[in-house]
Protein backbone atom coordinates (compact mmCIF):
# COMPACT_ATOMS: atom_id res chain seq x y z
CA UNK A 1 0.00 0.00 0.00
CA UNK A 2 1.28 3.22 -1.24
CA UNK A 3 1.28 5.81 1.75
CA UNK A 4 0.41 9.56 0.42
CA UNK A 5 2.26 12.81 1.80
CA UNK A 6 0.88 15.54 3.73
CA UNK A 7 0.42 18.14 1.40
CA UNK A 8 -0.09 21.21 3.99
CA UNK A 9 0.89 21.79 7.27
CA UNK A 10 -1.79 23.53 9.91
CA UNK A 11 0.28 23.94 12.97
CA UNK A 12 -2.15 24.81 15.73
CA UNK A 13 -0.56 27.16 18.30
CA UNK A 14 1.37 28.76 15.55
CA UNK A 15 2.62 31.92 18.63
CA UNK A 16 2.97 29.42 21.42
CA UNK A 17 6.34 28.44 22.91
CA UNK A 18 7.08 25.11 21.79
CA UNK A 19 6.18 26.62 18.72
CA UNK A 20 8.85 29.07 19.20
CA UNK A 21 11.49 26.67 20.94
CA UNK A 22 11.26 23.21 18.65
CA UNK A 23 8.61 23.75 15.77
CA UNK A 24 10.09 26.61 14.08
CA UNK A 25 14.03 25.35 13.83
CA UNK A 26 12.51 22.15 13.15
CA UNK A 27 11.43 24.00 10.13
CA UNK A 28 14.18 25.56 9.15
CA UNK A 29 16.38 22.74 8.62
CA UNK A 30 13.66 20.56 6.74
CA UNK A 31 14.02 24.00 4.29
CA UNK A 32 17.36 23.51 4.53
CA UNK A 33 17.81 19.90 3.45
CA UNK A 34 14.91 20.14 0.86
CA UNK A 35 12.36 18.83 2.48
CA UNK A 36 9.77 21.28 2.79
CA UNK A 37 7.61 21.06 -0.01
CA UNK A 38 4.12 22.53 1.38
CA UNK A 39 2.47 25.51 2.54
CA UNK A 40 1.95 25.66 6.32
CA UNK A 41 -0.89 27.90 7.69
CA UNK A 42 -0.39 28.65 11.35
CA UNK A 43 -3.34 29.37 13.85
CA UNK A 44 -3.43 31.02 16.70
CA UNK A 45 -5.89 33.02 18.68
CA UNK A 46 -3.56 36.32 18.96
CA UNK A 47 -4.47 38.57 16.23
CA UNK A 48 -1.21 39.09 14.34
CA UNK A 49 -0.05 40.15 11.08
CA UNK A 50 2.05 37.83 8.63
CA UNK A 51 4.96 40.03 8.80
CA UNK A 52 5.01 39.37 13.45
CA UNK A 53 4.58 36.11 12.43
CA UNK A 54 7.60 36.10 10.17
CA UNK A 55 9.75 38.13 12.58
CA UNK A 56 8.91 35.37 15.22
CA UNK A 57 9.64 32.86 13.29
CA UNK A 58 13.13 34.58 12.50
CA UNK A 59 13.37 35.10 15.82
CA UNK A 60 13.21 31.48 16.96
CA UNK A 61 15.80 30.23 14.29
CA UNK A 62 18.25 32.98 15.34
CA UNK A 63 17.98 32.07 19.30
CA UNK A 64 18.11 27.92 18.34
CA UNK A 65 22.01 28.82 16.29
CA UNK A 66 22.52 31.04 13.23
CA UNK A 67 20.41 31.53 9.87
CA UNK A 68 23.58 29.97 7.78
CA UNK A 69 21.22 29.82 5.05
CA UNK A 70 19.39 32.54 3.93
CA UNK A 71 17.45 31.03 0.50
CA UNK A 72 16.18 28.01 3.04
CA UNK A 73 15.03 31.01 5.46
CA UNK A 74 13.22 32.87 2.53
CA UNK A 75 11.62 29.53 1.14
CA UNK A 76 10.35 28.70 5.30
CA UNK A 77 8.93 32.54 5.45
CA UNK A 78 7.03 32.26 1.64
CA UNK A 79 5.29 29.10 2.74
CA UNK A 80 3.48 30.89 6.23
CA UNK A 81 0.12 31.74 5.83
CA UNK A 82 -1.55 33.18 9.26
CA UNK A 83 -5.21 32.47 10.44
CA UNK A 84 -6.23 34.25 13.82
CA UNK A 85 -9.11 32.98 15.83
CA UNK A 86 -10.52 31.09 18.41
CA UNK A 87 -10.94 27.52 18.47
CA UNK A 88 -14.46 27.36 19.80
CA UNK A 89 -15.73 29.35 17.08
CA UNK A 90 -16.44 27.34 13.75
CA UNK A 91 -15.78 30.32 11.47
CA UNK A 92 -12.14 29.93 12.29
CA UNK A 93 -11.83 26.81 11.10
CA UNK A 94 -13.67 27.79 7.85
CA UNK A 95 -11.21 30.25 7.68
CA UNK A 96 -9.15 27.19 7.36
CA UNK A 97 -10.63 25.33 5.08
CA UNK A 98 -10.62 28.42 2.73
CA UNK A 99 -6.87 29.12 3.17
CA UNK A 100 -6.53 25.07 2.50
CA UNK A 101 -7.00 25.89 -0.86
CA UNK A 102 -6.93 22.96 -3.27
CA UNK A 103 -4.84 20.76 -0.12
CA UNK A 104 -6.51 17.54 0.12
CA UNK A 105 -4.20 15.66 2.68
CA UNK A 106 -3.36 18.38 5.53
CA UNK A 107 -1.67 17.31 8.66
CA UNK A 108 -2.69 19.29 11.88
CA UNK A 109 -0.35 19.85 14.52
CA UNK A 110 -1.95 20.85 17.77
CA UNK A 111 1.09 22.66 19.77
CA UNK A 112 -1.49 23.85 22.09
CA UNK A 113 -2.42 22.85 25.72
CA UNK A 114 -4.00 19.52 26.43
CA UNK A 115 -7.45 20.86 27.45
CA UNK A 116 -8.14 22.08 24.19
CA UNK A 117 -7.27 18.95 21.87
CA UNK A 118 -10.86 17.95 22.35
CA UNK A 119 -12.07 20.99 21.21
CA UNK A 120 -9.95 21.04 17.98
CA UNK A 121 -10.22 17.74 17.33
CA UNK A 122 -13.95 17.79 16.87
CA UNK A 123 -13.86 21.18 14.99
CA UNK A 124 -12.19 19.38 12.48
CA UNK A 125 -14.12 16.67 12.18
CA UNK A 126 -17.49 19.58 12.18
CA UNK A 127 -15.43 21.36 9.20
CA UNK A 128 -14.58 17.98 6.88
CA UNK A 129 -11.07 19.15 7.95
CA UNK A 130 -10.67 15.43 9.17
CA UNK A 131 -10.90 13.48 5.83
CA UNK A 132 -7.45 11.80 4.46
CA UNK A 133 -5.77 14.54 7.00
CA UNK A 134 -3.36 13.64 9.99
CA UNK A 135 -3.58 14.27 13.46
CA UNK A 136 -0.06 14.97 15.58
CA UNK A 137 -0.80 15.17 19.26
CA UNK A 138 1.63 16.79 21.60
CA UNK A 139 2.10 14.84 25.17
CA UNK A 140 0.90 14.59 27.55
CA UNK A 141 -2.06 12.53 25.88
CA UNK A 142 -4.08 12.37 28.82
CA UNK A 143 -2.73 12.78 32.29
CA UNK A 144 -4.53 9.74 33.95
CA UNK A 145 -5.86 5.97 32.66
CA UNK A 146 -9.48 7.09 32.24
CA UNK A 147 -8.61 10.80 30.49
CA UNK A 148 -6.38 8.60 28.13
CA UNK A 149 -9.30 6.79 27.58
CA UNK A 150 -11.44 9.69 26.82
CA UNK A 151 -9.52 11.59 24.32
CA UNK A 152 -7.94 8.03 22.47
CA UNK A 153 -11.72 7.54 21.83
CA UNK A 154 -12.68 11.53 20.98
CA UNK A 155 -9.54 11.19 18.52
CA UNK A 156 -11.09 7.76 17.23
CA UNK A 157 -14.28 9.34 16.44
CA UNK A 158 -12.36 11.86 14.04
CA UNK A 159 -9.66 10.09 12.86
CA UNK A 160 -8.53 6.45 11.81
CA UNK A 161 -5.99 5.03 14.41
CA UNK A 162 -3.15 5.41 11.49
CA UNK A 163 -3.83 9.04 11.11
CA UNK A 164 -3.13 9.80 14.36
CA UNK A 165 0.29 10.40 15.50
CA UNK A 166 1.05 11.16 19.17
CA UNK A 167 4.15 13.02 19.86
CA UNK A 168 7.09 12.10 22.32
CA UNK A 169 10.36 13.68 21.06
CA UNK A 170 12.25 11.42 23.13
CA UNK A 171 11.81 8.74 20.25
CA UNK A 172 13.15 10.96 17.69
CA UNK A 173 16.21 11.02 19.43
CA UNK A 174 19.29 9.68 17.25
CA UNK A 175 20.42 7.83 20.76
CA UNK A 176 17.19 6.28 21.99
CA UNK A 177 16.78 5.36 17.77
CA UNK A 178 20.29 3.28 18.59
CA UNK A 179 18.98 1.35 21.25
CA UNK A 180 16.58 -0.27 19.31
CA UNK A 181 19.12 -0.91 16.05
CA UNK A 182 21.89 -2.42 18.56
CA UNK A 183 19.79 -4.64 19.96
CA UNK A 184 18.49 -6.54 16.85
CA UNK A 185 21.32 -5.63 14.48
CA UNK A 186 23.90 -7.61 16.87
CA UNK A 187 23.75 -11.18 17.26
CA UNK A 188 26.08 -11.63 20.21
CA UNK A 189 23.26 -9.09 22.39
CA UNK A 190 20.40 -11.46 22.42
CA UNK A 191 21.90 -14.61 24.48
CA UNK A 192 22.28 -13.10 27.35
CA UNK A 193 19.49 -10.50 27.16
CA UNK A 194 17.35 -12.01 29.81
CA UNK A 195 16.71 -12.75 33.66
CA UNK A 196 19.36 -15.44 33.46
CA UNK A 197 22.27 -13.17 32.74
CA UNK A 198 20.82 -9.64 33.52
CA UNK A 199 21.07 -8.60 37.01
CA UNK A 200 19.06 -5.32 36.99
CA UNK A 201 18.50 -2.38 35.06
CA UNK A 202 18.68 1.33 35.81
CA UNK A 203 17.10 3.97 33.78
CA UNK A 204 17.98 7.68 34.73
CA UNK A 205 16.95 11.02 33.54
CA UNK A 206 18.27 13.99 35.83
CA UNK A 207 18.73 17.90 35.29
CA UNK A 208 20.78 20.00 36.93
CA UNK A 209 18.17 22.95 37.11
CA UNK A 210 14.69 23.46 38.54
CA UNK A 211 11.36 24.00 37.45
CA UNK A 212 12.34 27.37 35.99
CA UNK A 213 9.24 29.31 34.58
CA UNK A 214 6.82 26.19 34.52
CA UNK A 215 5.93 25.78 38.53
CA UNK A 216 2.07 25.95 37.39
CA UNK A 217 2.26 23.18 34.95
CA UNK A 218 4.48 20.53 37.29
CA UNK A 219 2.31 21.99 40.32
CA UNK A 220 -0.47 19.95 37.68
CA UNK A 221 1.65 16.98 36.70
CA UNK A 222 4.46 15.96 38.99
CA UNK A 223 7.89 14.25 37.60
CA UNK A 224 6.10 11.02 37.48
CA UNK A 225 3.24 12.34 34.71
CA UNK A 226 6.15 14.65 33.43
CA UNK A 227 8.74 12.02 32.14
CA UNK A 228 8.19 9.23 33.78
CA UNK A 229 5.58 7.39 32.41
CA UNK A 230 6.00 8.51 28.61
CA UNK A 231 9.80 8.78 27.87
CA UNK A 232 11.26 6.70 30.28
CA UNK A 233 9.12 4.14 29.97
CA UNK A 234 9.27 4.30 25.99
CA UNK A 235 13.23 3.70 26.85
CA UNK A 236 12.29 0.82 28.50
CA UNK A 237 10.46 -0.73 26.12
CA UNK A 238 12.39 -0.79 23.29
CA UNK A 239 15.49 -2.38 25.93
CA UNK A 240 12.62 -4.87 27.07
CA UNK A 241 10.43 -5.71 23.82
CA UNK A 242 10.94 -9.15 22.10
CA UNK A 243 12.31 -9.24 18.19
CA UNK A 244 9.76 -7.66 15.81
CA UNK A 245 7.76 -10.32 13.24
CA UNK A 246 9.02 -8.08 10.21
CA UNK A 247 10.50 -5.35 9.58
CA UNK A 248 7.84 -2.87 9.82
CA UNK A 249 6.28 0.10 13.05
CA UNK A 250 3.35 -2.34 12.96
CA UNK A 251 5.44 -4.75 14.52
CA UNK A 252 8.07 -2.60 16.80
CA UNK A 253 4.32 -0.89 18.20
CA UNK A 254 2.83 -4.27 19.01
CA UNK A 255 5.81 -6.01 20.92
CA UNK A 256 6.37 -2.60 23.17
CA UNK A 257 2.61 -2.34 24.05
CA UNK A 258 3.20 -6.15 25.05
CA UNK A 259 5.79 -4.53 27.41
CA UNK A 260 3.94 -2.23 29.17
CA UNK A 261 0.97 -4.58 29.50
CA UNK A 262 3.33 -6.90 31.21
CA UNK A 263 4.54 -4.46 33.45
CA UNK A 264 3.27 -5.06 37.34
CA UNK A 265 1.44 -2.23 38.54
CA UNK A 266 3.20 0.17 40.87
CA UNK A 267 2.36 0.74 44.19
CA UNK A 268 3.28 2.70 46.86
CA UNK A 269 5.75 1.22 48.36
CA UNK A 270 7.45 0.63 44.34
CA UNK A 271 7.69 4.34 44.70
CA UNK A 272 10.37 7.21 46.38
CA UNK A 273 9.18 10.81 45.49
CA UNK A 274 11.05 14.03 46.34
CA UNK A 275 10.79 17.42 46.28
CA UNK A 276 13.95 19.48 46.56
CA UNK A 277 14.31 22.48 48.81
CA UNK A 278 12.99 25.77 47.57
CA UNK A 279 10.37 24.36 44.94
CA UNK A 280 7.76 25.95 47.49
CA UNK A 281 9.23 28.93 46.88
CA UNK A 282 8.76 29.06 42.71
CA UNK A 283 6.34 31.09 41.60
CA UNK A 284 2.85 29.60 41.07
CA UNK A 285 3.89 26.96 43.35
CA UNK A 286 1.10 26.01 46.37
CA UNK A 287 3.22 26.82 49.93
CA UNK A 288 2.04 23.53 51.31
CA UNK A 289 2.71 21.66 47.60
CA UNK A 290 3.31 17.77 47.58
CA UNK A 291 4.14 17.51 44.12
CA UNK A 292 7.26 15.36 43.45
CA UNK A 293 10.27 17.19 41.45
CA UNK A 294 12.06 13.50 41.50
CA UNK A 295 10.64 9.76 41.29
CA UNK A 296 12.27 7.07 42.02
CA UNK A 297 10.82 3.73 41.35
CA UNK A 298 11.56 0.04 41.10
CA UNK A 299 9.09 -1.59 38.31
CA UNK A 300 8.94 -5.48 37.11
CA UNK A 301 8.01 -6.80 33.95
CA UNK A 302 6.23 -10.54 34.21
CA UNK A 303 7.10 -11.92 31.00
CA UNK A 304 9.73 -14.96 29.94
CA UNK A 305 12.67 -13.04 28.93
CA UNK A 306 12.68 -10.62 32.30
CA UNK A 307 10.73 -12.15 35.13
CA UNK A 308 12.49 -11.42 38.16
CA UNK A 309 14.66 -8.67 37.11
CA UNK A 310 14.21 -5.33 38.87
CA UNK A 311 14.25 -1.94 36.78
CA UNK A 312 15.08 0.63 38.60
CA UNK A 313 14.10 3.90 37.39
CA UNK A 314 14.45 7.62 38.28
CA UNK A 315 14.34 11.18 37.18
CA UNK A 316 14.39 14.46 39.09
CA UNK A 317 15.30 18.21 38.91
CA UNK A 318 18.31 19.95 40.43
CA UNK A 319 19.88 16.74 40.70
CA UNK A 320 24.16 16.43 40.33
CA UNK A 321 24.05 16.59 37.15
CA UNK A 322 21.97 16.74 33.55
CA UNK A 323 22.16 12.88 31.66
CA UNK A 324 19.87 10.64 30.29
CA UNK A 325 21.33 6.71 30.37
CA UNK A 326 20.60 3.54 31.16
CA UNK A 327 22.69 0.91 32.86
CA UNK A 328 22.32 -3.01 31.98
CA UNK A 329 24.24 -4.61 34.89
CA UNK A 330 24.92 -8.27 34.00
CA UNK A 331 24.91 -11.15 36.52
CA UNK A 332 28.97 -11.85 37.81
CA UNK A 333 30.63 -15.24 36.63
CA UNK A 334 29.29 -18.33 38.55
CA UNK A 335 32.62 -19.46 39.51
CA UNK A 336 34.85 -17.01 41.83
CA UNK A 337 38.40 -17.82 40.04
CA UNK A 338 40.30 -14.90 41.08
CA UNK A 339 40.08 -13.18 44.58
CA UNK A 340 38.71 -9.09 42.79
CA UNK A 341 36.13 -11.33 40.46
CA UNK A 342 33.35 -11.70 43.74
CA UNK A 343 29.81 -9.52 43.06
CA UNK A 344 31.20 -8.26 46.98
CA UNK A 345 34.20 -6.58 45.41
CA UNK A 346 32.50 -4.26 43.05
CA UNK A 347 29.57 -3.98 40.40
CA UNK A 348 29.15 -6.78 37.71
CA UNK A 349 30.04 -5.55 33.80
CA UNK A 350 27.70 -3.58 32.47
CA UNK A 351 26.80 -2.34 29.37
CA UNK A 352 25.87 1.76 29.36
CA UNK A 353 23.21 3.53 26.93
CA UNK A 354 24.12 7.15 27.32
CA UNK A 355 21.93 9.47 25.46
CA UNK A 356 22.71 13.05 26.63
CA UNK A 357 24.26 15.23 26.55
CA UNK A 358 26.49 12.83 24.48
CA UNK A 359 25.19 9.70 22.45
CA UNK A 360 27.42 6.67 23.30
CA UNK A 361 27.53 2.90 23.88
CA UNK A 362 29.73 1.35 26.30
CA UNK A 363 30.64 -1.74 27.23
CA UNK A 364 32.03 -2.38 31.03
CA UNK A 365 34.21 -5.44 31.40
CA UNK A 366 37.35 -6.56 33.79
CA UNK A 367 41.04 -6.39 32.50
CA UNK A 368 44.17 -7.57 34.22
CA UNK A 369 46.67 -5.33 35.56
CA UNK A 370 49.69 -5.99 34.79
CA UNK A 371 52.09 -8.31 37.07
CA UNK A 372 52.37 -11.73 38.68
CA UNK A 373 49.29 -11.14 40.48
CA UNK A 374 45.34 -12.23 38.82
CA UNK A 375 44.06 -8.97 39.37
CA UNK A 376 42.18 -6.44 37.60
CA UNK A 377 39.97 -3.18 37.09
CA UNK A 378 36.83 -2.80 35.17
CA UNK A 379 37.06 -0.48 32.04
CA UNK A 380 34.63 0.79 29.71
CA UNK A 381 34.87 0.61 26.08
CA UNK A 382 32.99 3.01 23.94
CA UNK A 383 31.50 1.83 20.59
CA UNK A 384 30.17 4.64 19.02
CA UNK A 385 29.02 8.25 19.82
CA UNK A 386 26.95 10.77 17.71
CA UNK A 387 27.84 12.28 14.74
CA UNK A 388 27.32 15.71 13.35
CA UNK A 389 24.75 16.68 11.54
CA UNK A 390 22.12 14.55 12.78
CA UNK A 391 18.40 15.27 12.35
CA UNK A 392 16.75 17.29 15.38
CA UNK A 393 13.91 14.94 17.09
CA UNK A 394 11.06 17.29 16.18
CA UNK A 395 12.57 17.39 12.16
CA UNK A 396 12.44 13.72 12.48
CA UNK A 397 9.06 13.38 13.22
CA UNK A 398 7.41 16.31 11.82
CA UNK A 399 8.99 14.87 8.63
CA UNK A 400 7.93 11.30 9.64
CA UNK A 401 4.08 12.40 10.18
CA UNK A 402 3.91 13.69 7.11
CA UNK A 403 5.03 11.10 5.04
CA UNK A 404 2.70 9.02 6.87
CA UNK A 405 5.57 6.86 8.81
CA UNK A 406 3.86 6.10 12.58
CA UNK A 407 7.35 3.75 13.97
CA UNK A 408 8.46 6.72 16.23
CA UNK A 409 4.75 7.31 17.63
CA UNK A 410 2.88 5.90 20.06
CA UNK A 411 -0.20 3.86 19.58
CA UNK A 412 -3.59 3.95 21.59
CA UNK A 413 -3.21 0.69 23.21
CA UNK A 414 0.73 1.56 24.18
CA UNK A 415 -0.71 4.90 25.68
CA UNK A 416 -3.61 3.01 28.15
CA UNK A 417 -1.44 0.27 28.62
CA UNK A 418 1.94 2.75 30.26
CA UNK A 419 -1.25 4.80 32.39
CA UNK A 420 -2.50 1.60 33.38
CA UNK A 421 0.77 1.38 35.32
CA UNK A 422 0.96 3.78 37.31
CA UNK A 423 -2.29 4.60 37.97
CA UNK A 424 -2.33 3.00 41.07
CA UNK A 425 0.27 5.31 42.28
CA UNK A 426 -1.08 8.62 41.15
CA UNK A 427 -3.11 9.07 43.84
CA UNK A 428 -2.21 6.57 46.58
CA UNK A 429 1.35 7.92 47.37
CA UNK A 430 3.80 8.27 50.12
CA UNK A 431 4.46 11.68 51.19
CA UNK A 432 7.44 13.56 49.32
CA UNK A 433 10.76 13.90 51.06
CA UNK A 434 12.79 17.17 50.78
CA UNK A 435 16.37 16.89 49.12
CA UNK A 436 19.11 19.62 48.81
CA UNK A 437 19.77 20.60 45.48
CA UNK A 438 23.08 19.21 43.69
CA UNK A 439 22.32 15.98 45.18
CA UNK A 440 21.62 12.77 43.76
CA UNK A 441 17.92 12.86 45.31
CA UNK A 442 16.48 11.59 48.99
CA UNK A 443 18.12 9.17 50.19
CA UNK A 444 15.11 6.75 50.38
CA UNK A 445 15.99 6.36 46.92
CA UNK A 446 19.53 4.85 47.60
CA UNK A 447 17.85 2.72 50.45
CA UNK A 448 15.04 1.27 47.98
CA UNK A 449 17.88 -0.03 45.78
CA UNK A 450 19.62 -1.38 48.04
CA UNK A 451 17.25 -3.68 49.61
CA UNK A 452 17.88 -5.34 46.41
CA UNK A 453 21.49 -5.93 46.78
CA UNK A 454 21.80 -3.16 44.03
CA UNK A 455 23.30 0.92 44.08
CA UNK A 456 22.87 3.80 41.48
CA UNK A 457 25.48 3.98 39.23
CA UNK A 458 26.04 7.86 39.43
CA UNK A 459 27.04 9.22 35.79
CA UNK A 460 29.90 10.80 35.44
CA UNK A 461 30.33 13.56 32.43
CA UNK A 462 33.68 13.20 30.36
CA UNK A 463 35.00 15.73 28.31
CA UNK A 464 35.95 15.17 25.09
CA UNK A 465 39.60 15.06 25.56
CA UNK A 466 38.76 12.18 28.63
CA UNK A 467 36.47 10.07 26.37
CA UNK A 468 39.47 9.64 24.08
């Protein structure tokens, strides 16, 4: 089956920040390579003139690097068309229709906030916007099981399930895109990918800085809605999920919903949240707030391949340091031949997923000093690490919706399946505990590892001149 373009772009929230931040240099560089092709017609309730919109837009490519290319800039700025109105009145989407043209395959981006998907979503369908037209969804899609629920089926009403393409930039990322190619593109990976050889895995996703400007919007989420239960748990799936039938996002999207739906519920006790010292003090944060700023949590999955094997997960702000990684710590040799080779004298070998701020692979493993003596140290071996001129996650998939290519979007059964998880816990919930900032979290977290037998690996950030 031949898979038709997108032949305009109606990017909903055209003045908004992300918008402003990803959309826009996202853009740019699809001008840039050749790869934007249609008109785009932005809408936004603000009642500006083309030429604001163009200096935005300017704007935003200037503050994301440099305009290095000045035809690509022009080409982005000829293809803007601006429609101002509000999304509960029908005449703006007429508007749309009208400024459509002779476009019979539109894709609409809604880059606005969550509470009003519902609203635009049925507009379109109202306006025969909806027919052979995409659907991108921003995260969060739903912030509990039975909200997922609610718009997955609003959405349905509208649009086929294959027309709808629900955004998490974290799988457009060139590093989190590795994960899945080393795993099936190596043959030596997959015999020892399992409970019998893996002793536990740790997932972590820490930033160095606060909440910044957006203490009303984690005051309504929390880390756990924030990162937790979309990107890192995507992460985890593709580390988790069994071989694909075929080569094909059918496939890949069927064995990581199997994933989550074999993931055991969380409850409280599963669960560490923190809140480091100050957060009351953000603006348009409550005085008395419980909202977590860090999770913790230790998750199972009951299938075959990884029954038994504890991931641990966590993700918090003003932590040590800003990385994203994940640490596969195998099982230590069965046989204690050399004195430094016990589990009791240090961790097992490991092998290390780092995916910011650098993309590597790394493989831990013990080496021999040199002497008389059978002793060693373990050493990590990189294997690769990202190369310039990659593809921005938002180019990736903007470009991917459009063409129609859903493997780096999540499906409505992946999305209730990952709430269905942690719904038990977003309610029913120990108390936060306060942490100092530049610290690795409470240290409830440390202690729920270690009841395991088990400790965080705490990144470490090489410069270039150490990597090498």
């Amino acid at each position: 089956m031949t898979i038709s373009r997108s032949d305009a772009l109606v990017l909903f929230g055209v003045t908004g920040d992300l918008a402003h931040k990803m959309i826009f240099p996202a853009l740019y560089a699809m001008a840039k390579r050749g790869d934007l092709t249609v008109p785009i017609i932005g809408v936004a309730f603000q009642e500006w003139s083309l030429a604001q919109l163009h200096e935005s837009v300017t704007c935003s490519i200037k503050q994301s690097g440099e305009i290095d290319n000045q035809s690509a800039l022009l080409h982005l700025l000829s293809s803007l068309t601006y429609v101002s109105g509000d999304y509960n009145d029908p005449g703006t989407f007429t508007q749309i229709k009208k400024v459509l043209g002779s476009a019979q395959r539109p894709a609409h981006y809604l880059a606005i906030p969550p509470s009003l998907f519902e609203t635009v979503i049925k507009a379109l369908g109202t306006a025969g916007l909806a027919d052979n037209a995409r659907v991108i969804v921003e995260k969060p899609f739903g912030r509990d099981l039975a909200s997922a629920r609610e718009l997955n089926l609003i959405a349905r009403s509208v649009f086929p399930e294959d027309s709808i393409f629900r955004i998490d930039h974290f799988l457009g990322k060139e590093a989190i895109m590795n994960i899945l190619y080393f795993r099936f593109a190596n043959s030596f990976l997959e015999p020892i990918w399992n409970r019998n050889y893996v002793s536990s895995v740790q997932v972590t996703l820490s930033e160095n800085f606060g909440v910044e400007s957006r203490g009303a919007f984690y005051e309504s989420a929390g880390c756990l809605r924030d990162v937790i239960q979309n990107h890192l748990f995507q992460v985890i799936a593709l580390l988790a999920m069994e071989p694909p039938a075929y080569r094909g996002f059918g496939a890949v999207q069927s064995e990581k919903t199997k994933v989550f739906q074999a993931m055991r519920p969380l409850q409280p006790d599963d669960l560490v949240r923190g809140q480091y010292a100050g957060y009351r003090g953000e603006a348009n944060v409550a005085k008395s707030s419980d909202v977590e700023t860090f999770c913790a949590l230790r998750l199972f999955i009951d299938s075959w391949r990884w029954e038994g094997v504890p991931w641990y997960v966590r993700s918090g702000k003003f932590l040590a340091e800003t990385v994203n990684e994940v640490l596969v710590e195998f099982k230590s040799p069965p046989q204690r031949l050399f004195d430094d080779s016990a589990p009791t004298t240090g961790r097992g070998n490991y092998l290390r997923f780092r995916i910011s701020p650098t993309s590597a692979v790394a493989l831990a493993a013990r080496v021999k000093r040199a002497g008389k003596e059978f002793t060693g140290d373990q050493r990590e071996l990189y294997l690769c690490e990202e190369q310039p001129g990659e593809e921005t996650p938002y180019e990736r998939l903007l470009g991917d919706a459009m063409a129609g290519d859903g493997a780096l979007f999540t499906r409505e059964d992946a999305v209730e399946a990952a709430w269905a998880v942690v719904e038990p816990v977003l309610k029913t919930h120990h108390r936060v505990l306060s942490y100092n900032q530049g610290t690795w979290g409470p240290k409830a977290a440390d202690q729920m590892i270690a009841r395991d037998g088990h400790s965080w690996l705490q990144p470490v950030i090489l410069t270039k001149e150490e990597r090498t």
